[in-house]
C-alpha atoms as a PDB file:
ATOM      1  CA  UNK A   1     128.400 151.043  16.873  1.00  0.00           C
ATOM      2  CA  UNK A   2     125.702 153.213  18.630  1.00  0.00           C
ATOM      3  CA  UNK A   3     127.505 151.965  21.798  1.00  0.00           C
ATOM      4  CA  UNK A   4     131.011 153.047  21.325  1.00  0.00           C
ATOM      5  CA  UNK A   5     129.866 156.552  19.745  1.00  0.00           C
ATOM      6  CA  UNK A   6     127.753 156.952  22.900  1.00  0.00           C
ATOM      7  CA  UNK A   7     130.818 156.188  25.006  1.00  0.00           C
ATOM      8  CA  UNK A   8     133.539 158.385  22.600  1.00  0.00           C
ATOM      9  CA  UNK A   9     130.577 161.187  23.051  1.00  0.00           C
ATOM     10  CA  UNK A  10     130.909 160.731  26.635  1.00  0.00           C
ATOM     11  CA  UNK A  11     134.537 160.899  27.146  1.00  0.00           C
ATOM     12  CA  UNK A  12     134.770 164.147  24.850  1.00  0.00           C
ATOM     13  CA  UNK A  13     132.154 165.913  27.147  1.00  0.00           C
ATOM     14  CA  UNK A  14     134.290 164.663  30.428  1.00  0.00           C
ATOM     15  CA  UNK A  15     137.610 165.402  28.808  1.00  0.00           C
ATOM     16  CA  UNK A  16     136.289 169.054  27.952  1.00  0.00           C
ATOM     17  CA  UNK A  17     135.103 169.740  31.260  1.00  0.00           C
ATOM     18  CA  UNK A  18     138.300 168.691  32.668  1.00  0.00           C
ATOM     19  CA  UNK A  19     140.140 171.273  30.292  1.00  0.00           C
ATOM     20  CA  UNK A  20     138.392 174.055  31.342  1.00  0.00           C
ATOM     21  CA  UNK A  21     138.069 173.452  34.920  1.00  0.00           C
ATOM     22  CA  UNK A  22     142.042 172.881  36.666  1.00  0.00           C
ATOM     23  CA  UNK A  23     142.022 176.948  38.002  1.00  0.00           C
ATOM     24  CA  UNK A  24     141.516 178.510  41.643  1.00  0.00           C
ATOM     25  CA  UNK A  25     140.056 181.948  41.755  1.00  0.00           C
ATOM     26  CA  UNK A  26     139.880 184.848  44.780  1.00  0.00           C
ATOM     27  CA  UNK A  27     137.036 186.947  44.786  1.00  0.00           C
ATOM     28  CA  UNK A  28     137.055 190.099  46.908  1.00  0.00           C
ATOM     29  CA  UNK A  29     133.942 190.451  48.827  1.00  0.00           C
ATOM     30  CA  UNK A  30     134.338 193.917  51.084  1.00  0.00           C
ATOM     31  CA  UNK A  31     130.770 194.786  52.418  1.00  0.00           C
ATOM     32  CA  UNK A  32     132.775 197.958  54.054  1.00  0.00           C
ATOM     33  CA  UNK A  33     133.652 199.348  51.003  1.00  0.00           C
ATOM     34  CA  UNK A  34     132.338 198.141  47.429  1.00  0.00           C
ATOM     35  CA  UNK A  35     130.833 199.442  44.439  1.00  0.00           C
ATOM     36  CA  UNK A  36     128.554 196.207  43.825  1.00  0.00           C
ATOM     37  CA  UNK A  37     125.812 195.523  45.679  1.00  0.00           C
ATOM     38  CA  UNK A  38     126.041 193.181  47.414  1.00  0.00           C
ATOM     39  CA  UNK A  39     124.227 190.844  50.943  1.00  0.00           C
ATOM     40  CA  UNK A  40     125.545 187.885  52.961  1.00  0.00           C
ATOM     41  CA  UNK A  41     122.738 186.057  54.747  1.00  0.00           C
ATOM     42  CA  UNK A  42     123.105 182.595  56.716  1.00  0.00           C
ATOM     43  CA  UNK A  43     120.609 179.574  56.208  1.00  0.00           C
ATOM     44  CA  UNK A  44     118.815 177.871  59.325  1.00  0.00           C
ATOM     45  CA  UNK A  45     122.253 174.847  58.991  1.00  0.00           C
ATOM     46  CA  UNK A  46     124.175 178.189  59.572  1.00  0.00           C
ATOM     47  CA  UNK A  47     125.294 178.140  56.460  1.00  0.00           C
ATOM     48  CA  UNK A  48     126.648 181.891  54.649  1.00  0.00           C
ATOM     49  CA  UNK A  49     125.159 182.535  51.247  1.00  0.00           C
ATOM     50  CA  UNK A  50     126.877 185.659  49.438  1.00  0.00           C
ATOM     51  CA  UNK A  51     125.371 187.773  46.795  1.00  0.00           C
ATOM     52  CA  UNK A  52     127.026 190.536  44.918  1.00  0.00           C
ATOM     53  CA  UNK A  53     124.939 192.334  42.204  1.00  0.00           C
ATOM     54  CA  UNK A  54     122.982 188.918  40.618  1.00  0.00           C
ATOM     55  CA  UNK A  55     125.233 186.412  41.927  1.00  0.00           C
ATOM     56  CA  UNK A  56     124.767 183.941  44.394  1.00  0.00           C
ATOM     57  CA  UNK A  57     127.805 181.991  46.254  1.00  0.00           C
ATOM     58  CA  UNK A  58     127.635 179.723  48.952  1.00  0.00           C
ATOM     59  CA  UNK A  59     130.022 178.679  51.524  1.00  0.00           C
ATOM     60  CA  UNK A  60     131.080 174.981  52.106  1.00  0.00           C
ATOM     61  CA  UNK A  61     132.467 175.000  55.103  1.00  0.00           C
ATOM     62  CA  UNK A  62     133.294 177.436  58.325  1.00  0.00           C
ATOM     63  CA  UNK A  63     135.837 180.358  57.401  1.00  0.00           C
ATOM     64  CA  UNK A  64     139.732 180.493  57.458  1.00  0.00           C
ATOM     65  CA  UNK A  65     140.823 183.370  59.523  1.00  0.00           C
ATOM     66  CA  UNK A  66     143.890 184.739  57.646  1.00  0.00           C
ATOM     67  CA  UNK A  67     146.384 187.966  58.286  1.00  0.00           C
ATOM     68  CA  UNK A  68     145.194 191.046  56.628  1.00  0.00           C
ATOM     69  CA  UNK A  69     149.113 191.034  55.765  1.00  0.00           C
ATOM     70  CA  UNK A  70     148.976 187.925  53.582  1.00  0.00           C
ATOM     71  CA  UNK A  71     145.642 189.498  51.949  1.00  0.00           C
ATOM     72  CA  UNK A  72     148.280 191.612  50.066  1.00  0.00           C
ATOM     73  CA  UNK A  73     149.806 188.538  48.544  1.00  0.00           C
ATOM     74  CA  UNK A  74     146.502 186.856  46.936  1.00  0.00           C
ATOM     75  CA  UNK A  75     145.421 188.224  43.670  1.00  0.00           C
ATOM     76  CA  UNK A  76     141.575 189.356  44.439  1.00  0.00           C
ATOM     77  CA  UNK A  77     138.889 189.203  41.935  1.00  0.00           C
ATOM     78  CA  UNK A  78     136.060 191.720  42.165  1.00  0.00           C
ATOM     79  CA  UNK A  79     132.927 190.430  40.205  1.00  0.00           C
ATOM     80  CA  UNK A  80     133.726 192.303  37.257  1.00  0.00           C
ATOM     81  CA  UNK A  81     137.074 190.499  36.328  1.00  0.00           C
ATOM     82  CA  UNK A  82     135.693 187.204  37.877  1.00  0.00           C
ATOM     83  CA  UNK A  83     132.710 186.851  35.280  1.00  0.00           C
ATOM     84  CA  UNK A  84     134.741 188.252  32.379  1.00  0.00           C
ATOM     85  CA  UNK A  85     137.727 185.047  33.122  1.00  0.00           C
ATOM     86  CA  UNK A  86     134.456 182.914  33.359  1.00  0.00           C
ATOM     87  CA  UNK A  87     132.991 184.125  30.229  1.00  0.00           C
ATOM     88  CA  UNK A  88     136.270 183.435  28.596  1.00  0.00           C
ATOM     89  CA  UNK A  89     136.432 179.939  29.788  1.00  0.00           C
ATOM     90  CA  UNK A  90     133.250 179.708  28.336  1.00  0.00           C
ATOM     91  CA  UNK A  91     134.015 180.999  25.149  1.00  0.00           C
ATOM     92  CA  UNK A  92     137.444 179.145  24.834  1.00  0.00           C
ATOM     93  CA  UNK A  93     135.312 175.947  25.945  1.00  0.00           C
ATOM     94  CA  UNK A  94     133.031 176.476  23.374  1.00  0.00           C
ATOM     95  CA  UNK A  95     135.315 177.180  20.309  1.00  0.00           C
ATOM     96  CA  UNK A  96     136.670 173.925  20.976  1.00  0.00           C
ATOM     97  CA  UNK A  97     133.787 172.234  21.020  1.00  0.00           C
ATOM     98  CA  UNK A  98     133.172 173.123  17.659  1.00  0.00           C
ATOM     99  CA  UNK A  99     136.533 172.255  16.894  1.00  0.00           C
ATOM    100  CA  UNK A 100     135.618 168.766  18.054  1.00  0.00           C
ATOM    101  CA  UNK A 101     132.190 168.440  16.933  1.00  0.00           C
ATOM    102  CA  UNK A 102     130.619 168.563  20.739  1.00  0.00           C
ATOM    103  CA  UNK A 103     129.643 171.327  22.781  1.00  0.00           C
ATOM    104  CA  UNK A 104     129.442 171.380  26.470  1.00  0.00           C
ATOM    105  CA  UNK A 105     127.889 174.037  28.102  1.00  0.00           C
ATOM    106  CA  UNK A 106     129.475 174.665  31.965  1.00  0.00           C
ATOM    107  CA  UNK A 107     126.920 175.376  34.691  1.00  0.00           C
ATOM    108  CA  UNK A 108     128.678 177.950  37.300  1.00  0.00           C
ATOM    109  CA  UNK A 109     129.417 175.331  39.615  1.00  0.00           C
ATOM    110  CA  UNK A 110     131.770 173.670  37.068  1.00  0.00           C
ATOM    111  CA  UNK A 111     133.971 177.083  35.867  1.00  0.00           C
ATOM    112  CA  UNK A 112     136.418 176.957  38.238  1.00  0.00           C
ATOM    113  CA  UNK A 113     137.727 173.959  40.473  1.00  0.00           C
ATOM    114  CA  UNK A 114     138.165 176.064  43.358  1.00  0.00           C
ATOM    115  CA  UNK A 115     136.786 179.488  44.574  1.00  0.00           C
ATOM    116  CA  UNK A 116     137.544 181.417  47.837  1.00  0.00           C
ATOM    117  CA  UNK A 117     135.711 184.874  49.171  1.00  0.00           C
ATOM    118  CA  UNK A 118     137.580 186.673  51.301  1.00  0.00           C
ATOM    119  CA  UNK A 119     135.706 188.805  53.571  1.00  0.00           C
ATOM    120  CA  UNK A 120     137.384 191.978  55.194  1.00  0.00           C
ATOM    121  CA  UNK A 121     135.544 192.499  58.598  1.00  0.00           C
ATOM    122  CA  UNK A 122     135.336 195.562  60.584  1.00  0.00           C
ATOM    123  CA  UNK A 123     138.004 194.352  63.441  1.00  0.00           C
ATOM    124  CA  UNK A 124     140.524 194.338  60.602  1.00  0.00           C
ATOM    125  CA  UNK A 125     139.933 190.060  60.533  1.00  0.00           C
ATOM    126  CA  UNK A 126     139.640 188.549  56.756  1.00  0.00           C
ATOM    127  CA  UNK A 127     137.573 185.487  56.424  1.00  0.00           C
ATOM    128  CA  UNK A 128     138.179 182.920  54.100  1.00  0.00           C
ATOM    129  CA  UNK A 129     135.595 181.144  52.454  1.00  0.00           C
ATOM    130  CA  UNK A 130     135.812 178.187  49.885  1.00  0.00           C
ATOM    131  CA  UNK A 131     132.223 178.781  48.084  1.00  0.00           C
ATOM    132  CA  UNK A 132     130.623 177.437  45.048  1.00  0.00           C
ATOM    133  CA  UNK A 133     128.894 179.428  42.895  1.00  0.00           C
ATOM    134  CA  UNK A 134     125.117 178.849  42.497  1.00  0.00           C
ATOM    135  CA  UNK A 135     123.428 178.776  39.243  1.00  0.00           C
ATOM    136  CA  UNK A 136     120.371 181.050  39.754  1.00  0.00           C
ATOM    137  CA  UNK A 137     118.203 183.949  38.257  1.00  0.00           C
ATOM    138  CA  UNK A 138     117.981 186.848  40.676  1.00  0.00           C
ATOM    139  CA  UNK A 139     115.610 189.639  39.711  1.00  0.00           C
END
């Protein structure tokens, strides 16, 4: 019996992940012109890590190069809107749980399936970055 609650228990938690994950979000990072602070620094593997205010992203891969023309198109984030839609998965996430009887608590990286950064540069380029989004305390 201990067995099959364990694995019902289980399923619930990876079912309710799966609910509140499924989204893609675009978060405007413009270093030329933003009212966050914000810093983009790359590891020793190359790698770009992007901070604005206390949080932390960090590219996967090498950017996209798109036209500033099809920025105009994508709906852009700034970090304000981006943590209040990730509070409200949270919350929405949450009140089903206790619907349910089982709570599960996201970590950033789980939030949303996919997140891109676009970066406007100073030649009028915009990079496109799929990041994650780390899970740390900045002071």
């Amino acid at each position: 019996m201990k067995k099959i609650n364990f694995l019902l228990y289980i399923s619930i938690i990876y079912c309710s992940a799966l609910v509140a994950q499924n989204s893609e979000v675009n978060i405007d990072f413009n270093t030329l012109d933003t009212q966050f602070r914000t810093k983009k620094l790359l590891d020793n593997d190359g790698c770009a890590h992007f901070y604005i205010e206390n949080e932390h992203f960090k590219a996967n891969d090498s950017p996209e190069i798109i036209n500033l023309k099809d920025l105009n198109s994508i709906n852009l984030f700034d970090l304000d809107k981006f943590i209040d839609v990730s509070n409200s998965k949270r919350k929405n996430l949450i009140k089903k749980g206790e619907k349910d009887g089982v709570i599960k608590l996201l970590s950033n990286e789980e939030v949303f399936d996919t997140i891109y950064l676009y970066e406007k540069t100073a030649d009028s380029k915009v990079l496109k970055f799929r990041v994650i989004w780390i899970d740390e305390i900045i002071d």
